[in-house]
Protein backbone atom coordinates (compact mmCIF):
# COMPACT_ATOMS: atom_id res chain seq x y z
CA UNK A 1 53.75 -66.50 -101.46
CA UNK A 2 53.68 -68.10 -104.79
CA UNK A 3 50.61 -68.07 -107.18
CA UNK A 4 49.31 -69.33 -110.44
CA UNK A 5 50.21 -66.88 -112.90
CA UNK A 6 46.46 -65.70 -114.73
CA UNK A 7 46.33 -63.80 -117.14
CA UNK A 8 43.68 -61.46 -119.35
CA UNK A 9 43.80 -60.07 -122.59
CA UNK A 10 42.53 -56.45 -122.56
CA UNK A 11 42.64 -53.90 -124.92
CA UNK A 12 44.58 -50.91 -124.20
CA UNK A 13 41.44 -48.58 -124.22
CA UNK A 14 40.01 -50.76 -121.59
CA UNK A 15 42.48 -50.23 -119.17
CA UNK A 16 41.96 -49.43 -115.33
CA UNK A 17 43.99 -47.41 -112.79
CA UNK A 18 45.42 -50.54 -110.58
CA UNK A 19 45.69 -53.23 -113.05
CA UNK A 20 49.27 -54.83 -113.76
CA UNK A 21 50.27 -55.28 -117.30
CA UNK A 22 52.44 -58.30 -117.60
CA UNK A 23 52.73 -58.90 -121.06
CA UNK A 24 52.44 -56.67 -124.58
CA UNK A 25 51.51 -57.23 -127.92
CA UNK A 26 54.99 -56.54 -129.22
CA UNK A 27 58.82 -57.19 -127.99
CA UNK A 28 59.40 -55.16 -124.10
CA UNK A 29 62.64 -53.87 -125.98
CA UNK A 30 60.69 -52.24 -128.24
CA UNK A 31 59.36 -50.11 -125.96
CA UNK A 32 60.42 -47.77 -123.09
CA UNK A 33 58.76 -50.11 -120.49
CA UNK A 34 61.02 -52.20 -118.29
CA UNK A 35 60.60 -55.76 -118.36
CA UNK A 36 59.12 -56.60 -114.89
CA UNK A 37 56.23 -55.32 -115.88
CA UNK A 38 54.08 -52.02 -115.96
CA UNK A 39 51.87 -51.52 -113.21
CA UNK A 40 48.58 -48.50 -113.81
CA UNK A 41 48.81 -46.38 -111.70
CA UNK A 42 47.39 -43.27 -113.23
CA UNK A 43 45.80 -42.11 -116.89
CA UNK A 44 49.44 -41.00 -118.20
CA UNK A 45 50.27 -44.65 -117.90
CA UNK A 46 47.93 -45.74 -120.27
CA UNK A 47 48.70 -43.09 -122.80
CA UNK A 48 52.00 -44.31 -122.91
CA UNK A 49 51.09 -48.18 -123.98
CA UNK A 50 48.75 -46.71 -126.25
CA UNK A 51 51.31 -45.43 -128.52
CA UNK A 52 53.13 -48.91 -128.61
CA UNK A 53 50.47 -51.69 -128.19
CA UNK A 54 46.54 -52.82 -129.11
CA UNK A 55 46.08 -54.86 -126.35
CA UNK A 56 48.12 -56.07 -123.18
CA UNK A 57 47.82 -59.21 -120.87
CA UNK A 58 46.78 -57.81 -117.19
CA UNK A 59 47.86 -60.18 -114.27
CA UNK A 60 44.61 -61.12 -112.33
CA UNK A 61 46.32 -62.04 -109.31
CA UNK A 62 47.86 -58.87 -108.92
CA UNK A 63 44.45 -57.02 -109.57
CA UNK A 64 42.56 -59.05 -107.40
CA UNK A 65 44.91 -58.81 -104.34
CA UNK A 66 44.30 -55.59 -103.74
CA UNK A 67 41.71 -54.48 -101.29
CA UNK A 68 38.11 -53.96 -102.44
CA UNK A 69 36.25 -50.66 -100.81
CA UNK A 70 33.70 -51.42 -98.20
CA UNK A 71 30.37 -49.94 -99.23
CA UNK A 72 29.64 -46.95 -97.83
CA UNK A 73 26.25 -44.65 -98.35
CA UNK A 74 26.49 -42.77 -100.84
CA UNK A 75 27.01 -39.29 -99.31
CA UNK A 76 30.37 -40.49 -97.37
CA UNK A 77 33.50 -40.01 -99.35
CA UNK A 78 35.81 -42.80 -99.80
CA UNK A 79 38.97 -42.65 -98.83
CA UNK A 80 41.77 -41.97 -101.11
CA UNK A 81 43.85 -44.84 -101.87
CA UNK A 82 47.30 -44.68 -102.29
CA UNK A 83 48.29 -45.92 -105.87
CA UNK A 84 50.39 -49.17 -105.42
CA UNK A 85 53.98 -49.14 -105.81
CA UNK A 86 56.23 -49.35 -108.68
CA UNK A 87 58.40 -52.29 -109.40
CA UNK A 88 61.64 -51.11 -107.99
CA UNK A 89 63.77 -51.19 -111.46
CA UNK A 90 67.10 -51.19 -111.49
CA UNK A 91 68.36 -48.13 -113.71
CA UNK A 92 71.10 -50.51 -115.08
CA UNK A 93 68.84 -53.54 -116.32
CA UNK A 94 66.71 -51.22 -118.83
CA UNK A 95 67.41 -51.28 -122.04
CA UNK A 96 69.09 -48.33 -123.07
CA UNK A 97 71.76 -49.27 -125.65
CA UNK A 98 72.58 -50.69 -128.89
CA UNK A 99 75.75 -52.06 -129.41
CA UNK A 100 77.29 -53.07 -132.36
CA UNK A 101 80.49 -55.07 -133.40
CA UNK A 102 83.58 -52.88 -133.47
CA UNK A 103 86.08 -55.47 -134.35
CA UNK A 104 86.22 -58.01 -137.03
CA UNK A 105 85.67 -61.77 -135.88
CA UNK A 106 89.16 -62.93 -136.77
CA UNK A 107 91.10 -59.75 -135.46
CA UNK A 108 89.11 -60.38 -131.77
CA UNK A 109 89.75 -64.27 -131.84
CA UNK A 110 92.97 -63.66 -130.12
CA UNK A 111 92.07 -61.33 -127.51
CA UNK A 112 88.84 -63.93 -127.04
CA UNK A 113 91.15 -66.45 -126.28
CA UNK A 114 93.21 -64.60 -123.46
CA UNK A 115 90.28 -63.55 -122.14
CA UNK A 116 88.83 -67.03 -121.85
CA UNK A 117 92.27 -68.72 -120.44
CA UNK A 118 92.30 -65.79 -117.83
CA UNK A 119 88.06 -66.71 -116.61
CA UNK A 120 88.85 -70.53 -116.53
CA UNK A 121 91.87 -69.91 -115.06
CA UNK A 122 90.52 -68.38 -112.10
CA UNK A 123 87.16 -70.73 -112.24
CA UNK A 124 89.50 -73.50 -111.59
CA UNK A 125 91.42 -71.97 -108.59
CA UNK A 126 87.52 -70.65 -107.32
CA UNK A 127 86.63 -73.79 -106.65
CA UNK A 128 89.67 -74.94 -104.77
CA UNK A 129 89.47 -71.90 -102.78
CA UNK A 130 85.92 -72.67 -102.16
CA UNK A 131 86.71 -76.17 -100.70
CA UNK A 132 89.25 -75.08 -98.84
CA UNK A 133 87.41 -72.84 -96.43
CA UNK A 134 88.92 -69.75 -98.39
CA UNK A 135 86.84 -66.42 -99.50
CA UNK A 136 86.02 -65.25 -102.60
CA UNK A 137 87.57 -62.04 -103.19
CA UNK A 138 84.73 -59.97 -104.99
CA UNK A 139 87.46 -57.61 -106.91
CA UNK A 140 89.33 -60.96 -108.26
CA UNK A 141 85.30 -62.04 -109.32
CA UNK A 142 85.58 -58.43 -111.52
CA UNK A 143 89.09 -59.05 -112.78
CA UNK A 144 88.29 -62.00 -114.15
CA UNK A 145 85.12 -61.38 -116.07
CA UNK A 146 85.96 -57.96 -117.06
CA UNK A 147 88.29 -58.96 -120.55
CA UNK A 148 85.19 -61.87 -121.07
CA UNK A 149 82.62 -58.55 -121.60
CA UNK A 150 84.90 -56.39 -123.09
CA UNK A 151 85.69 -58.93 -126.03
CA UNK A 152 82.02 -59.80 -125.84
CA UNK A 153 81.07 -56.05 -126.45
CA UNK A 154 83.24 -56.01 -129.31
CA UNK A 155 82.10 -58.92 -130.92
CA UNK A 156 78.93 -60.85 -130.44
CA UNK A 157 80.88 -63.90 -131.59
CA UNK A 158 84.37 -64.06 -131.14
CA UNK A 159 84.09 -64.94 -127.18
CA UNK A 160 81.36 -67.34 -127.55
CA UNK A 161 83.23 -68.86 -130.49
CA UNK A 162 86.23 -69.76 -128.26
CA UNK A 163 83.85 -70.72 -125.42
CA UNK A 164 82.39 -73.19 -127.70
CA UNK A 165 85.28 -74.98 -127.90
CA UNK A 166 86.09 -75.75 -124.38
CA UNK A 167 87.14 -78.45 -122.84
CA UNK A 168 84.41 -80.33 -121.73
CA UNK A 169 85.57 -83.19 -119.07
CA UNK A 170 85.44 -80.47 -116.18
CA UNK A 171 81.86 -80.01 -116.16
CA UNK A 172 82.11 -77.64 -112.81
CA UNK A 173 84.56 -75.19 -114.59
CA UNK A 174 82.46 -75.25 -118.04
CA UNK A 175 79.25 -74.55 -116.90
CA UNK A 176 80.63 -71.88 -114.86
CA UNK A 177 82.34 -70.17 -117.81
CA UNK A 178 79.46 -70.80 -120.08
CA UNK A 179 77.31 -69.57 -117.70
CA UNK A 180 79.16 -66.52 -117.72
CA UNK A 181 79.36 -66.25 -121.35
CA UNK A 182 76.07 -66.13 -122.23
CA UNK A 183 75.24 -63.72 -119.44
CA UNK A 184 77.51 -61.26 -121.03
CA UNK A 185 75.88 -62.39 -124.63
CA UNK A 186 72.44 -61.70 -122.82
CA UNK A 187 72.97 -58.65 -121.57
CA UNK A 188 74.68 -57.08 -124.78
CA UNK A 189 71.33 -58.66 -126.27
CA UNK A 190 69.35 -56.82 -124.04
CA UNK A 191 70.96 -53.32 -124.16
CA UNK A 192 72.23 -53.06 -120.60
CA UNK A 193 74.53 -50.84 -119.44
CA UNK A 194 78.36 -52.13 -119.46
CA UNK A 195 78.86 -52.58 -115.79
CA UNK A 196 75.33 -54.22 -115.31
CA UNK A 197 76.53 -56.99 -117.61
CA UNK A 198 79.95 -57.41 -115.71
CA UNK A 199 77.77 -57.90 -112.98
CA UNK A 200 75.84 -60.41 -115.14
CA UNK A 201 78.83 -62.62 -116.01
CA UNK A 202 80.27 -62.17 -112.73
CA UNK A 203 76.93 -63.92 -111.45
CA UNK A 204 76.73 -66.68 -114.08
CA UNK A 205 80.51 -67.51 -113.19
CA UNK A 206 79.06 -67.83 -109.48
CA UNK A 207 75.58 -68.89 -110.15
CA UNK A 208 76.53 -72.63 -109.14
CA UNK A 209 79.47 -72.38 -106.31
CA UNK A 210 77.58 -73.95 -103.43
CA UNK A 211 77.40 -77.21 -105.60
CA UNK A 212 81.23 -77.01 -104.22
CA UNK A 213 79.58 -77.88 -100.68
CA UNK A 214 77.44 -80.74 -102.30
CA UNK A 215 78.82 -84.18 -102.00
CA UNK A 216 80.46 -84.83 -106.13
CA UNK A 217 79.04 -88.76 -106.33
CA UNK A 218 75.62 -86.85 -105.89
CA UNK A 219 75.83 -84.04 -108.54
CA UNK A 220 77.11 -86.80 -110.62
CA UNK A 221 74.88 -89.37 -110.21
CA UNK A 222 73.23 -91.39 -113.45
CA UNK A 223 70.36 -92.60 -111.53
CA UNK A 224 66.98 -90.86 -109.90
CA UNK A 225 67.70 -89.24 -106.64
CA UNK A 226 65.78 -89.93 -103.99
CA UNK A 227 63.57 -87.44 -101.99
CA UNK A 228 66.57 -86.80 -98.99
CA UNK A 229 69.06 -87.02 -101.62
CA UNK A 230 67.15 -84.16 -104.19
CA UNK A 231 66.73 -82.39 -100.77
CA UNK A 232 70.11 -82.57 -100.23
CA UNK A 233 71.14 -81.61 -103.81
CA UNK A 234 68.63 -78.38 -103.81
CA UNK A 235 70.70 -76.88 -100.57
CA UNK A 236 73.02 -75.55 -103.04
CA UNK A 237 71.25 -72.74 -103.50
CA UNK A 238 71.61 -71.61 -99.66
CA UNK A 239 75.12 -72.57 -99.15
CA UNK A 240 75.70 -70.49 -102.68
CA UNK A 241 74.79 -67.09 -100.85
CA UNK A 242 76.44 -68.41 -97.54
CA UNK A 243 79.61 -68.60 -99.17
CA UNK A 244 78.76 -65.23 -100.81
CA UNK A 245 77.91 -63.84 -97.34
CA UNK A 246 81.07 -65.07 -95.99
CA UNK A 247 82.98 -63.43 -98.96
CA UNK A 248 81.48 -59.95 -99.02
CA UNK A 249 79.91 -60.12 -102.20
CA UNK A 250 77.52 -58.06 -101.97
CA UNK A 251 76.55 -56.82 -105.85
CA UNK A 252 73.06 -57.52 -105.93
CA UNK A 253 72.60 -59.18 -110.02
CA UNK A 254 74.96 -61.93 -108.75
CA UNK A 255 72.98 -62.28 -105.22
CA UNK A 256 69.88 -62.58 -107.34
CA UNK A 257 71.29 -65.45 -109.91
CA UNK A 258 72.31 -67.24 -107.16
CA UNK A 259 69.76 -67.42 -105.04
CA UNK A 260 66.54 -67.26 -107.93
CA UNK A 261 68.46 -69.32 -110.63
CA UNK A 262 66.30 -72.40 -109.98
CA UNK A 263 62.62 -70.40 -109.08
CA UNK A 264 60.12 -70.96 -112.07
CA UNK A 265 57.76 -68.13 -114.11
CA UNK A 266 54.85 -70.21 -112.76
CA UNK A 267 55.82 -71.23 -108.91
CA UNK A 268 57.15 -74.35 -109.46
CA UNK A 269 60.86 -73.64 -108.82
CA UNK A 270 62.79 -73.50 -105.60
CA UNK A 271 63.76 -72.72 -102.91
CA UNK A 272 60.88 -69.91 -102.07
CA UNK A 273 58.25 -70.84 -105.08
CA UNK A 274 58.42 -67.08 -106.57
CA UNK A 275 56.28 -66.51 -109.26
CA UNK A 276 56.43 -64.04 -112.31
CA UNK A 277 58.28 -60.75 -111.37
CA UNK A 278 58.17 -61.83 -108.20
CA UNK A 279 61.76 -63.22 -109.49
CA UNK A 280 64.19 -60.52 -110.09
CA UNK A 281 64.98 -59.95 -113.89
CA UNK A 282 68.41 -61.40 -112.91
CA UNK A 283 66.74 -64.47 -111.83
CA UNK A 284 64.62 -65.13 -114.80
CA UNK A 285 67.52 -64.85 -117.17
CA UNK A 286 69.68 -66.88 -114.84
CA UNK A 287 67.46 -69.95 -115.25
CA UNK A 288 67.35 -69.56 -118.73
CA UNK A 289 71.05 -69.70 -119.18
CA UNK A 290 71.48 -72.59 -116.50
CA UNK A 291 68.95 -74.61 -118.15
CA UNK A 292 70.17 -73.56 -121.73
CA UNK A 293 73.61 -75.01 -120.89
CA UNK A 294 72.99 -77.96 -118.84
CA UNK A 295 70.72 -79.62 -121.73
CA UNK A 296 73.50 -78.83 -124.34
CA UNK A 297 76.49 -80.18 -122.40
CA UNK A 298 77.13 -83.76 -121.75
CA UNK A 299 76.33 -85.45 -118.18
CA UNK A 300 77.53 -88.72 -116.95
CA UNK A 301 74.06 -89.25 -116.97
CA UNK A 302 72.89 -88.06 -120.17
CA UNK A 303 74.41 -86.90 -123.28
CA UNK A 304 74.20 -83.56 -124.43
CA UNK A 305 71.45 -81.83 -127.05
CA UNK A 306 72.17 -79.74 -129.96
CA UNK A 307 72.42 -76.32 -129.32
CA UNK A 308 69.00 -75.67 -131.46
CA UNK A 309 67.09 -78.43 -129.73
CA UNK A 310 68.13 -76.71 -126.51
CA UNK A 311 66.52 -73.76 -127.62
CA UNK A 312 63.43 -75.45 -128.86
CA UNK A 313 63.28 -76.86 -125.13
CA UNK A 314 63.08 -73.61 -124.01
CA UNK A 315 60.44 -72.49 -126.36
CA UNK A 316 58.05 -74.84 -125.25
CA UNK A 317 58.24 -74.06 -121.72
CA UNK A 318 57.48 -70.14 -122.64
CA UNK A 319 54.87 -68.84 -119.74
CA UNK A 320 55.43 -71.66 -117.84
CA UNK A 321 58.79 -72.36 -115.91
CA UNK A 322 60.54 -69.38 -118.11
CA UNK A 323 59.40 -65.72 -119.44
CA UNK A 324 58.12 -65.89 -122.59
CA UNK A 325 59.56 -61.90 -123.81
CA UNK A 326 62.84 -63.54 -121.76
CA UNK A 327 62.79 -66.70 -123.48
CA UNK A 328 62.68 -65.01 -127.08
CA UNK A 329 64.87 -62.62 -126.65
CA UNK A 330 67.60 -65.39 -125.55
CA UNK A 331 67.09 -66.90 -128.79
CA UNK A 332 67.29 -63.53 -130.92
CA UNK A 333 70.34 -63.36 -129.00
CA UNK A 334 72.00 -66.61 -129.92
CA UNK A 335 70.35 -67.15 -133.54
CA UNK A 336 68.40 -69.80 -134.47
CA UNK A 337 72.11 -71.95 -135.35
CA UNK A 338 73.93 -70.85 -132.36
CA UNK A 339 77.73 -69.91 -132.80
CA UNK A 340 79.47 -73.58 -131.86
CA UNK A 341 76.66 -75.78 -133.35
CA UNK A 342 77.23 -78.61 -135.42
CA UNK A 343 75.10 -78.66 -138.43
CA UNK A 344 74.96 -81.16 -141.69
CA UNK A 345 74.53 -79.33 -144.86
CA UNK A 346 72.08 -80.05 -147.55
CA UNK A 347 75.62 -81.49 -149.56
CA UNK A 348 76.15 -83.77 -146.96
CA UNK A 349 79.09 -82.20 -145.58
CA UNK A 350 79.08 -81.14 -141.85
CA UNK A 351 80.20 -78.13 -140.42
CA UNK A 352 79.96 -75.43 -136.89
CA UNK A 353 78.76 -72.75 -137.23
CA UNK A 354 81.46 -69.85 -136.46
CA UNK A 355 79.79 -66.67 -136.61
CA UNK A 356 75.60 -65.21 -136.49
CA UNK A 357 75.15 -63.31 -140.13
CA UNK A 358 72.42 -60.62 -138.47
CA UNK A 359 70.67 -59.77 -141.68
CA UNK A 360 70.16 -63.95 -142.06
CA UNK A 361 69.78 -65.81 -139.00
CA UNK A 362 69.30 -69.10 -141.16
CA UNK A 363 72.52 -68.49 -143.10
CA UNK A 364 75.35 -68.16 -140.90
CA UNK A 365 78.85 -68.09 -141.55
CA UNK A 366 80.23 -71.52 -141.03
CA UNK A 367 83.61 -73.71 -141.41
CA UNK A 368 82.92 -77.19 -142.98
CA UNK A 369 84.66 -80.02 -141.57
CA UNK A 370 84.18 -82.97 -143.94
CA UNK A 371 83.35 -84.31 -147.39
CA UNK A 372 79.96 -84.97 -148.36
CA UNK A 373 80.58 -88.70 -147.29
CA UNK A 374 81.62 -87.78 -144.13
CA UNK A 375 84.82 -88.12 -144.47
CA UNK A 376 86.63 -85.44 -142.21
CA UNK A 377 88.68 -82.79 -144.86
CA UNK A 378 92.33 -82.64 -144.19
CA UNK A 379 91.30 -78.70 -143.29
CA UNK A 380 88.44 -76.94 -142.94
CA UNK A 381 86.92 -74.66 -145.69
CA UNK A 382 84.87 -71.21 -144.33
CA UNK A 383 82.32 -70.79 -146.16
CA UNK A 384 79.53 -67.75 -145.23
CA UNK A 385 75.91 -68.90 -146.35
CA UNK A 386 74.75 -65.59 -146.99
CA UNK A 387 77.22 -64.44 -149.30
CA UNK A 388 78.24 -67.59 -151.39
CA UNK A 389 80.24 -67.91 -154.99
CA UNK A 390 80.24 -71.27 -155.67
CA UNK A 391 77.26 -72.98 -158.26
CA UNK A 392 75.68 -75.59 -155.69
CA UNK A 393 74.58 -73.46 -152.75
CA UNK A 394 74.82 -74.87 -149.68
CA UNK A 395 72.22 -74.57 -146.83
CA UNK A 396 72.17 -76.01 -143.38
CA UNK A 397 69.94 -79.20 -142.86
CA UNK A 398 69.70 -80.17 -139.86
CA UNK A 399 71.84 -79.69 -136.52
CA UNK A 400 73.73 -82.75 -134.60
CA UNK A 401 74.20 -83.30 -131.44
CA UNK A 402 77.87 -83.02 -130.68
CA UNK A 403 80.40 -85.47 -131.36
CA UNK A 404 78.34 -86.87 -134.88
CA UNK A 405 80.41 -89.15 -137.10
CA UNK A 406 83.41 -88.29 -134.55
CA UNK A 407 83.91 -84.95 -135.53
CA UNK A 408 85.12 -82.49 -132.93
CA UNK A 409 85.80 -79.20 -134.30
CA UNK A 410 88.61 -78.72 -131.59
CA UNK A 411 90.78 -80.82 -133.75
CA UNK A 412 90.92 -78.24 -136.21
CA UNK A 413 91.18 -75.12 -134.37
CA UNK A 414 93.20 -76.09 -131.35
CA UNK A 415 96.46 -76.55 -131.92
């Protein structure tokens, strides 16, 4: 059943054997402590936030759904009660590493590329299978994803670099493959282990594939659906894990993003109203990257945000339909200038940003694509914010959504 998420501020010293902790003071992968949450079970719990927080958030509704003790006189003994159960946590989804770039951005452009032909490439013959009655063959899923981590793993740029500049009048294949992308980005982000985030990009590349079963005029509408129509639209969800069902999948991160991709931190999602951690980690992140891509790519009916404004979107609805830990640790992840977005600089040139400088989030390295009047340059000129030569320093204004003053990097750097 879904609830109102409630939540209490207590200080660590303060806490009782069978409350739920569902939030810290500091970052959940700053600690040892999984991110569904810690339940108290005993005094050892306790001692262990102690040595990383001041105060937690306790969910109420967890505390107060468990059963209150009948009073009893005083010389009857209550009845042990049994200390309510961990969070099942899945050994893969904790963070555990730290991975750094092994490769230089330009050297893993290349293998980027391939990687990304090979993952639309079968996208695009997924969904034909799909509507033609034909399975999904969970090994082919793996195959396909597989070069998108390891180049991902290698660099935290290079992939989503190339992804950025994708084609972008197959919305179905995109969103699939973007989907999938920043999975993989996610995970690395979070420190899971390598096959965990295969499973990850596997499920973002699937997270959508019952839309296949949902009529394309209605996906694609520009006007309000109405109530049997939204109905309608919302079944994708179910036939999602039918067609999973039918193929054998049976991994469980991609079951999760496919069936929890639309539920909501507060209840408000669908198609079972989970709340909190009642959503599987997968889930949470899932709607977070769904949402993250839909408002940055264009619709028929509605253009597309800036990548930054996306994020900002996503800020605000912190503790409400997403995570809040979830929601900024997706934007560590991407930077505050994602890789891909178009920025104007304080010169009045405009540029994307090509790759995250870790040490500066707000002064990436980035290839400028016109003159100061707006003119588009004859090439592009890399220049890296953090480390620059010239007298007039440049630093990034603003972002644009994409296609300002008709620039489109893919122009320059698809030949």
């Amino acid at each position: 059943m879904a609830y109102d998420l409630v939540e209490r501020r207590v200080f660590v010293a303060d806490l009782e054997v069978g409350m739920y902790v569902s939030r810290l003071d500091c970052e959940w992968s700053d600690t040892t402590f999984p991110l569904q949450g810690v339940p108290i079970t005993c005094q050892e719990d306790i001692d262990k936030l102690a040595r990383f927080c001041k105060y937690v958030f306790v969910d109420l509704h967890r505390q107060a759904a468990r059963e209150r003790p009948a009073l009893r006189p005083a010389h009857v003994a209550a009845p042990a009660r049994p200390a309510p159960p961990r969070p099942v946590v899945n050994p893969r989804l904790v963070s555990r590493h730290v991975y750094r770039d092994t490769v230089r951005f330009e050297d893993e452009v290349p293998h980027a590329q391939a990687a990304f032909d090979k993952v639309t490439r079968f996208a695009e013959r997924l969904v034909d299978d799909v509507q033609h009655g034909r399975s999904i063959e969970p090994v082919a899923v793996e195959e396909a994803v597989r070069p998108l981590v390891a180049s991902v793993l290698r660099s935290s740029d290079a992939f989503v670099w190339i992804e950025s500049l994708r084609r972008r009048d197959t919305y179905t294949y995109q969103h699939a493959v973007g989907c999938s992308t920043l999975a993989a980005a996610f995970g690395r982000h979070m420190g899971f282990a390598s096959d965990a985030i295969v499973s990850l990009a596997a499920g973002g590349l699937l997270m959508d594939v019952g839309k296949v079963r949902i009529p394309e005029e209605l996906l694609s509408r520009q006007g309000p659906l109405n109530d049997d129509e939204w109905t309608l639209a919302r079944q994708h969800v179910g036939e999602g894990i039918a067609i999973l069902d039918h193929s054998g999948v049976t991994d469980a991160e991609v079951r999760d993003m496919v069936l929890t991709h639309h539920e909501r931190f507060d209840g408000s999602g669908y198609p079972a109203g989970l709340a909190g951690t009642e959503i599987p980690l997968p889930g949470r992140m899932a709607a977070i990257i769904d949402t993250y891509h839909a408002m940055s790519s264009s619709r028929p009916y509605r253009p597309a945000v800036s990548q930054h404004v996306a994020l900002r979107q996503l800020y605000a609805g912190r503790e409400a339909a997403f995570q809040g830990e979830l929601v900024e640790q997706f934007q560590a992840c991407l930077g505050v200038y994602p890789t891909g977005s178009i920025v104007e600089l304080n010169t009045g040139e405009v540029a994307v940003v090509m790759v995250q400088n870790q040490a500066r989030r707000l002064q990436p390295r980035v290839a400028i694509l016109t003159h100061a009047d707006k003119g588009q340059r004859d090439d592009f000129l890399i220049v890296d914010l953090m480390n620059q030569v010239d007298v007039v320093r440049r630093e990034i204004l603003r972002t644009l959504p994409a296609g300002s003053h008709g620039i489109d990097p893919r122009e320059f750097f698809i030949q």
